[in-house]
PDB file of N, CA and C in Angstrom:
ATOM      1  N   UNK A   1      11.906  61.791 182.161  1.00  0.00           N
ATOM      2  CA  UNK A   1      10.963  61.420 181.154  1.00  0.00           C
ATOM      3  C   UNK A   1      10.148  60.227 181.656  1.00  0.00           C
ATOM      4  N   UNK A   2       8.612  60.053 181.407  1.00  0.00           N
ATOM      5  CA  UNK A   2       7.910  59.187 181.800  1.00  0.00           C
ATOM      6  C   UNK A   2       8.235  58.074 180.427  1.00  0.00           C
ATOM      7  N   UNK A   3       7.450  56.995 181.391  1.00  0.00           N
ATOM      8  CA  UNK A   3       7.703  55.457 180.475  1.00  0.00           C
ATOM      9  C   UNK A   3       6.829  56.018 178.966  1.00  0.00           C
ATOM     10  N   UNK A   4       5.328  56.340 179.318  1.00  0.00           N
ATOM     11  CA  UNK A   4       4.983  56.633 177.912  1.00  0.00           C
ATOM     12  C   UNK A   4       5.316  57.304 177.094  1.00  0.00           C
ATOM     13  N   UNK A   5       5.878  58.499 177.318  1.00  0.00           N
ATOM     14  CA  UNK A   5       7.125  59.444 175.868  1.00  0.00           C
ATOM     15  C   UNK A   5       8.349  57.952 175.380  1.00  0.00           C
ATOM     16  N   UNK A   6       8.859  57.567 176.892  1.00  0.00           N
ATOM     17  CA  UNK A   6      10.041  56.403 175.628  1.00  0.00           C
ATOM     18  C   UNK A   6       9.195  55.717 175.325  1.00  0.00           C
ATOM     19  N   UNK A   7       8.324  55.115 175.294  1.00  0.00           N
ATOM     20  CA  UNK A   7       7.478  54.236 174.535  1.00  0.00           C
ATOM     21  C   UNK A   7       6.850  54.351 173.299  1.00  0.00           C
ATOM     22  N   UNK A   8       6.574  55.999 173.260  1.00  0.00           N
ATOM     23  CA  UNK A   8       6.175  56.509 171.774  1.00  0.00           C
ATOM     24  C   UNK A   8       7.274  57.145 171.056  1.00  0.00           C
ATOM     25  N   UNK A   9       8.447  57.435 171.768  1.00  0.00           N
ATOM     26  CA  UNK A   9       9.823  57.465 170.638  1.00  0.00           C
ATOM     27  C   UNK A   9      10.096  56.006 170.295  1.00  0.00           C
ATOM     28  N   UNK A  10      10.185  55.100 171.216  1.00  0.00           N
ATOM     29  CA  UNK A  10      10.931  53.965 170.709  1.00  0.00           C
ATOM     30  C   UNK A  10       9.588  53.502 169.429  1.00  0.00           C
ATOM     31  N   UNK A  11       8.391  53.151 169.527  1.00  0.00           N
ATOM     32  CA  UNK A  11       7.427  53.184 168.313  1.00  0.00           C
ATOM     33  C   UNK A  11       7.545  53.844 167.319  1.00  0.00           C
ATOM     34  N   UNK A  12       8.169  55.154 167.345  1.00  0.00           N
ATOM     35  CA  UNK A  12       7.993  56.049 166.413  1.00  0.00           C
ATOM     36  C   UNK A  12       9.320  55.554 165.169  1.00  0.00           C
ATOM     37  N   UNK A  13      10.075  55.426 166.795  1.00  0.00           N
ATOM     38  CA  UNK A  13      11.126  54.877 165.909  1.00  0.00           C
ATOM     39  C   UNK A  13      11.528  53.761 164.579  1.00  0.00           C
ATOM     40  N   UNK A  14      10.784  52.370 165.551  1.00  0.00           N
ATOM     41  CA  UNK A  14      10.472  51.249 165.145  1.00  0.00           C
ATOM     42  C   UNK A  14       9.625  51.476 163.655  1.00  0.00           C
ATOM     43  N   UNK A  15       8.675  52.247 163.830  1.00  0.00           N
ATOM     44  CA  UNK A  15       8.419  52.531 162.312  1.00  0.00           C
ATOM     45  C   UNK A  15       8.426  53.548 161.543  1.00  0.00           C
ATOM     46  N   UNK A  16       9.141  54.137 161.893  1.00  0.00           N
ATOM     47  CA  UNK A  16      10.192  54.761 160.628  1.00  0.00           C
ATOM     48  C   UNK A  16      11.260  53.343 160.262  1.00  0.00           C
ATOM     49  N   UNK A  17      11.474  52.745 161.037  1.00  0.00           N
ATOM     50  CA  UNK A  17      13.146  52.237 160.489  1.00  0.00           C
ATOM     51  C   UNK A  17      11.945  50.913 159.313  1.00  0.00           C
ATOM     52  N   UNK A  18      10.925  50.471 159.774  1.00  0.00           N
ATOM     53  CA  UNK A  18      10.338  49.647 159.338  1.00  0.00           C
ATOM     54  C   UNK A  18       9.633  50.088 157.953  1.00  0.00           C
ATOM     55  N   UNK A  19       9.350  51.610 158.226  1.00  0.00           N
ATOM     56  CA  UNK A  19       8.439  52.182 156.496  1.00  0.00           C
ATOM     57  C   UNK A  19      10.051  52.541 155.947  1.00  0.00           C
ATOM     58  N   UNK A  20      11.075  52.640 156.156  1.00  0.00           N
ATOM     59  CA  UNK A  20      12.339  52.815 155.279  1.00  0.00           C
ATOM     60  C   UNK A  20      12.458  51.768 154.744  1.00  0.00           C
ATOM     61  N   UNK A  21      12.117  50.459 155.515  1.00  0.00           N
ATOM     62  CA  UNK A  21      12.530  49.022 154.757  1.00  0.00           C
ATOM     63  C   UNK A  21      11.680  48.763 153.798  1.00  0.00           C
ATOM     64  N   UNK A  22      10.564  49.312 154.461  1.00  0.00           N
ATOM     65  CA  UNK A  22       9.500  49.009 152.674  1.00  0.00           C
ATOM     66  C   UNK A  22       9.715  49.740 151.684  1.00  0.00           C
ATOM     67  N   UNK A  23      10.143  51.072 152.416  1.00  0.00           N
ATOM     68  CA  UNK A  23      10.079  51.964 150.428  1.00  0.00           C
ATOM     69  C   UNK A  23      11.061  51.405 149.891  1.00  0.00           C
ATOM     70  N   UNK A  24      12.514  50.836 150.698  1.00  0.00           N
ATOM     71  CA  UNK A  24      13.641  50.897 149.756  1.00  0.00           C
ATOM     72  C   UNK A  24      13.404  49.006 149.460  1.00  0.00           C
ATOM     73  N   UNK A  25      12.242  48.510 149.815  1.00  0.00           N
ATOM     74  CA  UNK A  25      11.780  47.050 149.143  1.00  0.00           C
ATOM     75  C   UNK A  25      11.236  47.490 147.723  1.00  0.00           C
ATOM     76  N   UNK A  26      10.062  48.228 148.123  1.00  0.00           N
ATOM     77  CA  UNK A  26       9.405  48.526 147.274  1.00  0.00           C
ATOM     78  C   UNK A  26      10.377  49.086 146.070  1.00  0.00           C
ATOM     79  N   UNK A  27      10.990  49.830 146.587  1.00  0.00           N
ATOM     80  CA  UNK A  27      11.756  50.709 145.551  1.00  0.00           C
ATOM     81  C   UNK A  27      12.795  49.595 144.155  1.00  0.00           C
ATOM     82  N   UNK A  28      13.431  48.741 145.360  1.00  0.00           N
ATOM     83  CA  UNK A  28      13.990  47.585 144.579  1.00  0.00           C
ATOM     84  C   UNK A  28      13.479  46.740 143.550  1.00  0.00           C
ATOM     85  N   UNK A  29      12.189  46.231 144.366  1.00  0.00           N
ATOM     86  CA  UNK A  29      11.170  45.370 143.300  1.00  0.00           C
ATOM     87  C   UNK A  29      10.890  45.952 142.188  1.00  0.00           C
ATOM     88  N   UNK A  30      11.102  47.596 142.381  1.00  0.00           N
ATOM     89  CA  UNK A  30       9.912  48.071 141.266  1.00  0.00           C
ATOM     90  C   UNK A  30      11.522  48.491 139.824  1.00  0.00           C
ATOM     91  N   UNK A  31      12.582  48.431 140.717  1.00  0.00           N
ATOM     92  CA  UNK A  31      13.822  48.767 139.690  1.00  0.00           C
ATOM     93  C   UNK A  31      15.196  48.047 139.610  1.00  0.00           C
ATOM     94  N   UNK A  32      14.921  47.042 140.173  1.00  0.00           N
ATOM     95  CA  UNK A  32      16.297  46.496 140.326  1.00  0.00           C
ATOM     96  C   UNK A  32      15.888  45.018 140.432  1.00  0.00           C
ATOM     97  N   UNK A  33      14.905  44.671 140.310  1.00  0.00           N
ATOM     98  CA  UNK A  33      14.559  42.967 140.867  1.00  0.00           C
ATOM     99  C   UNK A  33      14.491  42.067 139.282  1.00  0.00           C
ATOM    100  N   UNK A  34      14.216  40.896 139.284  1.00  0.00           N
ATOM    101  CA  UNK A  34      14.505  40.101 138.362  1.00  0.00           C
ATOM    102  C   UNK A  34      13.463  40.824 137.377  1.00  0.00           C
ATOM    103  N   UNK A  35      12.116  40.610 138.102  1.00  0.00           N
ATOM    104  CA  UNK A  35      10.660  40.804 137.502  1.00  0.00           C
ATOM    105  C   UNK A  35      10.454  42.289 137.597  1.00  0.00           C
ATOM    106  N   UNK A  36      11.235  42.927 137.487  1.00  0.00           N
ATOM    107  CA  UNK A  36      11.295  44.623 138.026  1.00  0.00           C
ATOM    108  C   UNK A  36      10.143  45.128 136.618  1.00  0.00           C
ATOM    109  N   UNK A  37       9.594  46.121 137.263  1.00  0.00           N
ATOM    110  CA  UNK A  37       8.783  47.158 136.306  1.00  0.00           C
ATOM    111  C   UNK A  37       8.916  47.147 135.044  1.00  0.00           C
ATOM    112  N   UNK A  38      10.247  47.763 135.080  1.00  0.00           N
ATOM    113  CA  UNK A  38      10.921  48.190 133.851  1.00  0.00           C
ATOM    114  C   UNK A  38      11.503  46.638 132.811  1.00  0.00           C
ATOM    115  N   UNK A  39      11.236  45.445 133.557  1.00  0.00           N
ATOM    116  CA  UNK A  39      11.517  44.370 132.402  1.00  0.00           C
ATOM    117  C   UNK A  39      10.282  44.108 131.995  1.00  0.00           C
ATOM    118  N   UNK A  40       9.428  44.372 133.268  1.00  0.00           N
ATOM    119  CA  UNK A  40       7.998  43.515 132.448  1.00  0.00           C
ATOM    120  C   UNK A  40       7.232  44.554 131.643  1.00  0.00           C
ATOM    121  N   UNK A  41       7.503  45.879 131.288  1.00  0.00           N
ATOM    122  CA  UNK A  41       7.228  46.535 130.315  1.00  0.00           C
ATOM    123  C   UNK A  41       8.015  46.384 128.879  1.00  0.00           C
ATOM    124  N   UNK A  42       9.206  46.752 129.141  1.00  0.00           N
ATOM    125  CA  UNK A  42       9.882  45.716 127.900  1.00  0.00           C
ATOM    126  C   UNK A  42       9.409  44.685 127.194  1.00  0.00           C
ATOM    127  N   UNK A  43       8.946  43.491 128.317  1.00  0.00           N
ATOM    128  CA  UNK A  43       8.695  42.260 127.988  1.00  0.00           C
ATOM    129  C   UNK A  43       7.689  42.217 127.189  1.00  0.00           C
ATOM    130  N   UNK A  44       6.563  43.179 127.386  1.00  0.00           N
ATOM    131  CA  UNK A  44       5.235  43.021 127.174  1.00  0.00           C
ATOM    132  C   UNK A  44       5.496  43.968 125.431  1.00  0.00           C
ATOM    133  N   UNK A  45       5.826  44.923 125.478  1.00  0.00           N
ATOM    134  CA  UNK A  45       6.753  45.741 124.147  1.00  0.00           C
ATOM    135  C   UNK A  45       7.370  44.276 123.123  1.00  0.00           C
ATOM    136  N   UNK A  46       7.811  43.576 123.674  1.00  0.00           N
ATOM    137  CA  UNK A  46       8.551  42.751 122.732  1.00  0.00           C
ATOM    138  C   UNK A  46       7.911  41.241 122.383  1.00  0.00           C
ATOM    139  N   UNK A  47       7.033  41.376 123.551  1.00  0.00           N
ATOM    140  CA  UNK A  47       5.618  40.043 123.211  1.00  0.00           C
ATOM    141  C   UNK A  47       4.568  40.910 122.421  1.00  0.00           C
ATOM    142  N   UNK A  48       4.259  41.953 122.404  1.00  0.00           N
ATOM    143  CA  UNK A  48       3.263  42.758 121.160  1.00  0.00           C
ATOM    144  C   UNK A  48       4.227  42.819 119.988  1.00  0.00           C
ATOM    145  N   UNK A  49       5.119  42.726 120.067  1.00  0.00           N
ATOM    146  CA  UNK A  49       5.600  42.339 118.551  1.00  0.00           C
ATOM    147  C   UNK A  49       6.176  41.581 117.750  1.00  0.00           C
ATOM    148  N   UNK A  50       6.405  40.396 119.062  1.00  0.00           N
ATOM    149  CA  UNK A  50       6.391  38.889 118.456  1.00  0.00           C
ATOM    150  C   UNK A  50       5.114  38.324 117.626  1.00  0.00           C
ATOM    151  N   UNK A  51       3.981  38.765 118.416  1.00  0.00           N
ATOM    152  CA  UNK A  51       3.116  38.575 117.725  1.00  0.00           C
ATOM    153  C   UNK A  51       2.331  39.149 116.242  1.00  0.00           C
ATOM    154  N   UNK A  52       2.669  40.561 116.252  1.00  0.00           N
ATOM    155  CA  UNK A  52       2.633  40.464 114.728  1.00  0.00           C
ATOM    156  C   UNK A  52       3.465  40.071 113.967  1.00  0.00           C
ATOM    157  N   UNK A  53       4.452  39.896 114.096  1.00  0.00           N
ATOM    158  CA  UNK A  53       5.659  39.374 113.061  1.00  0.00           C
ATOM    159  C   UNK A  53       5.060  37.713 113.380  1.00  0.00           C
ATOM    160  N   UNK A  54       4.578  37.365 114.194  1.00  0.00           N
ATOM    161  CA  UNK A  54       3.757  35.903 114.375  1.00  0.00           C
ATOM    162  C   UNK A  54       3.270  35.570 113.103  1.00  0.00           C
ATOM    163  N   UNK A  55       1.760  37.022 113.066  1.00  0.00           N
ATOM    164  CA  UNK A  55       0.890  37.457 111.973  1.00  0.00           C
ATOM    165  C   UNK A  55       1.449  37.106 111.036  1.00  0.00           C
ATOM    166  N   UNK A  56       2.171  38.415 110.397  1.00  0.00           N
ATOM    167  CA  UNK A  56       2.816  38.165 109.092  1.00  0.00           C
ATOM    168  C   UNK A  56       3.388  37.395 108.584  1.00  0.00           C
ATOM    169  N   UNK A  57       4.183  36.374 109.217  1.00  0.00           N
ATOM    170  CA  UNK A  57       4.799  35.282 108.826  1.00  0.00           C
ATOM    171  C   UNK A  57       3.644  34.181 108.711  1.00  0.00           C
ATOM    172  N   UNK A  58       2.407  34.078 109.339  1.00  0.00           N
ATOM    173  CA  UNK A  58       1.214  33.107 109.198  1.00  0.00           C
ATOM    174  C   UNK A  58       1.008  33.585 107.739  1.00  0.00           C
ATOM    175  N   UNK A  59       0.451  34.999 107.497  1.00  0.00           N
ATOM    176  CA  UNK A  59       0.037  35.027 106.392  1.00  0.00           C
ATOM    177  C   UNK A  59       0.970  34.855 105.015  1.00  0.00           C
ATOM    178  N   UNK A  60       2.196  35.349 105.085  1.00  0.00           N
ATOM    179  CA  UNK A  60       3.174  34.824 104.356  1.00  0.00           C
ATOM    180  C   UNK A  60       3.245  33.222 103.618  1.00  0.00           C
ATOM    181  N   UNK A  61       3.593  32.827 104.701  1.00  0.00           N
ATOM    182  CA  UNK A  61       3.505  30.759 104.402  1.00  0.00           C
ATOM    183  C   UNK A  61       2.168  30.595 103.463  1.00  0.00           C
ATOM    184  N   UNK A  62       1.087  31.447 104.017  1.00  0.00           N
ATOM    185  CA  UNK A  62      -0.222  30.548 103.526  1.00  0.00           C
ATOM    186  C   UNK A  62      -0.093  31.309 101.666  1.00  0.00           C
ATOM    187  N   UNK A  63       0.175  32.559 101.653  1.00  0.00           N
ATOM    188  CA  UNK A  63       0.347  32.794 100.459  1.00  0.00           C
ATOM    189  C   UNK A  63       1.626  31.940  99.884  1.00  0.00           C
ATOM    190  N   UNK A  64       2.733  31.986 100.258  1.00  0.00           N
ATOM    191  CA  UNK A  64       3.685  31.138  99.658  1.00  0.00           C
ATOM    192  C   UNK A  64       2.789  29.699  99.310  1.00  0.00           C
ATOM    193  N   UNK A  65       1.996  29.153  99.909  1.00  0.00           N
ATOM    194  CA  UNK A  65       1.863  27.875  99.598  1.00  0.00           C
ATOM    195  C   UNK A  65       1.045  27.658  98.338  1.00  0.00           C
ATOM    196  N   UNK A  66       0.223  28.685  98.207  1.00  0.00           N
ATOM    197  CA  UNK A  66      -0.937  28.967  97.166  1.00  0.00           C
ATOM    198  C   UNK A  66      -0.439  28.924  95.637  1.00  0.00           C
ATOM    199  N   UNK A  67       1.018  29.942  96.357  1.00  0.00           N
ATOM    200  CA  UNK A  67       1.851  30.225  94.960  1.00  0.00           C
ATOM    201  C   UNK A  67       2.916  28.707  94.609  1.00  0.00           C
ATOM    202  N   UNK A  68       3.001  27.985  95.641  1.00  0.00           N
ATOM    203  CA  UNK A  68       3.842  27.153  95.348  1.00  0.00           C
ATOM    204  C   UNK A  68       2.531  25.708  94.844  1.00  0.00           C
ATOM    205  N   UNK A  69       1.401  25.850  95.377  1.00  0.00           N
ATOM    206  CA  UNK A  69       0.382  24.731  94.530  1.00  0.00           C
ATOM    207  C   UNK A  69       0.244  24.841  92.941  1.00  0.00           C
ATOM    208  N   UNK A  70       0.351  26.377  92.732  1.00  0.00           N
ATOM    209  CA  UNK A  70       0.277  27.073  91.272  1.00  0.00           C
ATOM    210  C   UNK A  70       0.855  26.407  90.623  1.00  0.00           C
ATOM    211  N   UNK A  71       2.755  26.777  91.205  1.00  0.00           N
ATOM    212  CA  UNK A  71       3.708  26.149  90.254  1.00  0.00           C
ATOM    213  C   UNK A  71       3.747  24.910  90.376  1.00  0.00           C
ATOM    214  N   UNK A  72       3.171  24.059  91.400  1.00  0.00           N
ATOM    215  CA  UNK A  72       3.128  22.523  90.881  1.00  0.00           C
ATOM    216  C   UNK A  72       2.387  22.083  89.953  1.00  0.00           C
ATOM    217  N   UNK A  73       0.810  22.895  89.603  1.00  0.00           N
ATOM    218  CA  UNK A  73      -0.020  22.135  88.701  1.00  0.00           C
ATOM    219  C   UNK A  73       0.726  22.556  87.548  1.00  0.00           C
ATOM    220  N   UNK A  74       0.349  23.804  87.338  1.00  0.00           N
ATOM    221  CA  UNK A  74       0.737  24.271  85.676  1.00  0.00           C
ATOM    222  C   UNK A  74       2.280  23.867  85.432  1.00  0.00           C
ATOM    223  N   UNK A  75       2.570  23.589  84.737  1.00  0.00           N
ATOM    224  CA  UNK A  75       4.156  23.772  84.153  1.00  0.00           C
ATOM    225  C   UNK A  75       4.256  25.206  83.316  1.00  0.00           C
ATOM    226  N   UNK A  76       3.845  25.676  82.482  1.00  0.00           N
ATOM    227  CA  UNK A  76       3.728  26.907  82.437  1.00  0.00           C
ATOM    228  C   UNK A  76       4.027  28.110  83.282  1.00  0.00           C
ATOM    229  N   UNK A  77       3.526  28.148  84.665  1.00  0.00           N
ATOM    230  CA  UNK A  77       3.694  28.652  85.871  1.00  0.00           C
ATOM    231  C   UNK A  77       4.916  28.937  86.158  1.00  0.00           C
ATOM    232  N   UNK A  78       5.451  27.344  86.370  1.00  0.00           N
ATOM    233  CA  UNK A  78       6.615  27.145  86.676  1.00  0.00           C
ATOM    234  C   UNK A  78       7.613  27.896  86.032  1.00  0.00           C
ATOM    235  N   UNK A  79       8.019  27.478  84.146  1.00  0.00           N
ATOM    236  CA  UNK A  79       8.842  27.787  83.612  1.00  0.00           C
ATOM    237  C   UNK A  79       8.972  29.788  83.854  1.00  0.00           C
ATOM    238  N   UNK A  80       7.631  29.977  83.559  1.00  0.00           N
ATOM    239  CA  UNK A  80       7.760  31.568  83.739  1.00  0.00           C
ATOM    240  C   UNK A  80       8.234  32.254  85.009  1.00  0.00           C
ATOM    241  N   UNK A  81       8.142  31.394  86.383  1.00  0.00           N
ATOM    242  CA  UNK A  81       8.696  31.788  87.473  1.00  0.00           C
ATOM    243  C   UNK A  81      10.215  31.661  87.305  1.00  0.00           C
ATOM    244  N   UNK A  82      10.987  30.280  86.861  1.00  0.00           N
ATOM    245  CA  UNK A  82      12.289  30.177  86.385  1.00  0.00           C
ATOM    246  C   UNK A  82      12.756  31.134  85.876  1.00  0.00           C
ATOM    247  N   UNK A  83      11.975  31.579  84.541  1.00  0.00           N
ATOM    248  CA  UNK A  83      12.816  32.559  83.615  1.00  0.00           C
ATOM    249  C   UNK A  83      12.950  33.833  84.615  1.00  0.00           C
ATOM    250  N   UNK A  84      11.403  34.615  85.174  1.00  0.00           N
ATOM    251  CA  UNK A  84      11.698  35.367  85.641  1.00  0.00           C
ATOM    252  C   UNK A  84      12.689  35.813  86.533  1.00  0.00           C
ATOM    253  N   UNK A  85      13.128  35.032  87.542  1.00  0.00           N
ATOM    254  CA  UNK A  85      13.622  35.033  89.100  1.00  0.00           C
ATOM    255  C   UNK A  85      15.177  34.206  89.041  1.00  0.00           C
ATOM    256  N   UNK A  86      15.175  33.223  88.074  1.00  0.00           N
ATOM    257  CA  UNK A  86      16.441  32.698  87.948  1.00  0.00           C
ATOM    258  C   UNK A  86      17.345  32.913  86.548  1.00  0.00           C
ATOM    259  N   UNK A  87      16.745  33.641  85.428  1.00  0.00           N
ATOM    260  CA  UNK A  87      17.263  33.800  84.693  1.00  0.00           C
ATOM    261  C   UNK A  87      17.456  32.918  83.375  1.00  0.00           C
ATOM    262  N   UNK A  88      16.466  31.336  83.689  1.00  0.00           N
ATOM    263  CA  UNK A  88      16.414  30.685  82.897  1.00  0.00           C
ATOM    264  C   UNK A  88      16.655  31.133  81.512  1.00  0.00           C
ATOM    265  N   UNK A  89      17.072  29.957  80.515  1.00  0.00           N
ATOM    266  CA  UNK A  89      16.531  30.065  79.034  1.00  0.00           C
ATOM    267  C   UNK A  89      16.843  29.087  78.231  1.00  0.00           C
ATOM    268  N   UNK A  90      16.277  28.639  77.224  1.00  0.00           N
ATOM    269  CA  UNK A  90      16.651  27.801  76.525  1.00  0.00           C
ATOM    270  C   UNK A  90      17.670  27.933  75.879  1.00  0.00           C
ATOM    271  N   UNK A  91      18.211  26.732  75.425  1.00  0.00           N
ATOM    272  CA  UNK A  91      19.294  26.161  74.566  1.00  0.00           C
ATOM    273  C   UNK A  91      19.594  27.503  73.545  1.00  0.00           C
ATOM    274  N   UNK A  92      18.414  27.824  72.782  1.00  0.00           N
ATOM    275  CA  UNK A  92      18.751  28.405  71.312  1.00  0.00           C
ATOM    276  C   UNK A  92      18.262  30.480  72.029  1.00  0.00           C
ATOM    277  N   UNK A  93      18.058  30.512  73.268  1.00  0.00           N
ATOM    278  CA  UNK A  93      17.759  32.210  73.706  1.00  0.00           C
ATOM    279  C   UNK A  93      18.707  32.700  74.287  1.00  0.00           C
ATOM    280  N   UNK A  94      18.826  33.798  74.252  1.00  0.00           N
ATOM    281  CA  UNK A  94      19.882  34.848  74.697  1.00  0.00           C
ATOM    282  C   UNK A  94      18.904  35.469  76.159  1.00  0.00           C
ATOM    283  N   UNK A  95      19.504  35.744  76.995  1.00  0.00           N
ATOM    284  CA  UNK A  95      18.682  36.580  77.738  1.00  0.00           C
ATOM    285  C   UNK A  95      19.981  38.338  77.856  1.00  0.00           C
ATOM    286  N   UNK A  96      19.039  39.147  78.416  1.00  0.00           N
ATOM    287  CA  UNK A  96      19.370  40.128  78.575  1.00  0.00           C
ATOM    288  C   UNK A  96      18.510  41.010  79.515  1.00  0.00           C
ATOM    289  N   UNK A  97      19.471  41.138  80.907  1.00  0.00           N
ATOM    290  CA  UNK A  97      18.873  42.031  82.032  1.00  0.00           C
ATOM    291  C   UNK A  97      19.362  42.927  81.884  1.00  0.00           C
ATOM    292  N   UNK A  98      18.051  44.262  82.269  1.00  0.00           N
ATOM    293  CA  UNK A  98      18.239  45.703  81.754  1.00  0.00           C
ATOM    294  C   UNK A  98      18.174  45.787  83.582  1.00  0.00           C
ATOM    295  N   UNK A  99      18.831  46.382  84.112  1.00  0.00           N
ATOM    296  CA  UNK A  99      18.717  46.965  85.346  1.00  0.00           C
ATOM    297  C   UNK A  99      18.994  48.622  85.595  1.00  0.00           C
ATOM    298  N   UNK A 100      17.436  49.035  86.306  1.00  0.00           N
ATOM    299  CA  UNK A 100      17.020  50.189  86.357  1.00  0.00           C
ATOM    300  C   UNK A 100      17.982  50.794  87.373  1.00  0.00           C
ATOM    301  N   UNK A 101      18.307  52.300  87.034  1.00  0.00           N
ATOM    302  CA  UNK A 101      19.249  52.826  88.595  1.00  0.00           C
ATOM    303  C   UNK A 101      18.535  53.744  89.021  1.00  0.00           C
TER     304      UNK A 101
END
């Protein structure tokens, strides 16, 4: 065999063994690595829905607060939120919850 055939097996060789090291790099990064594919799709799945539950809880507070300025001015407000939600009543009332099934 002449020098140039071993010269283009031993090359041929050299990269094959060298494109094996990349796919099975590649292959790793893309499934087995910290930052792998498959977390930063997750990640991105679970940051799109941090952020609406972000949302809703913004808009939540701002209505809670509206409703809670209510019951500070009026007293009226107030007492009727009591009775409703806590069951309040005066001294001389009976209450009575009807619960639907």
């Amino acid at each position: 065999m002449n020098k140039f055939a071993e010269t283009v097996i031993k090359n041929s060789y050299l990269r094959n063994k060298f494109l094996i090291v990349l796919v099975f790099f590649i292959f790793w990064v893309l499934l087995f690595d910290e930052n792998s594919l498959i977390s930063q799709i997750s990640s991105k799945k679970r940051l799109k829905k941090l952020k609406v539950d972000r949302e809703f809880y913004i808009q939540k507070i701002k209505a809670d607060s509206v409703r809670l300025e209510n019951l500070k001015k009026n007293k009226k407000n107030l007492e009727r939120f009591a009775r409703e939600n806590y069951y309040m009543k005066d001294a001389d009332e009976d209450v009575y919850v009807i619960v639907k099934e």
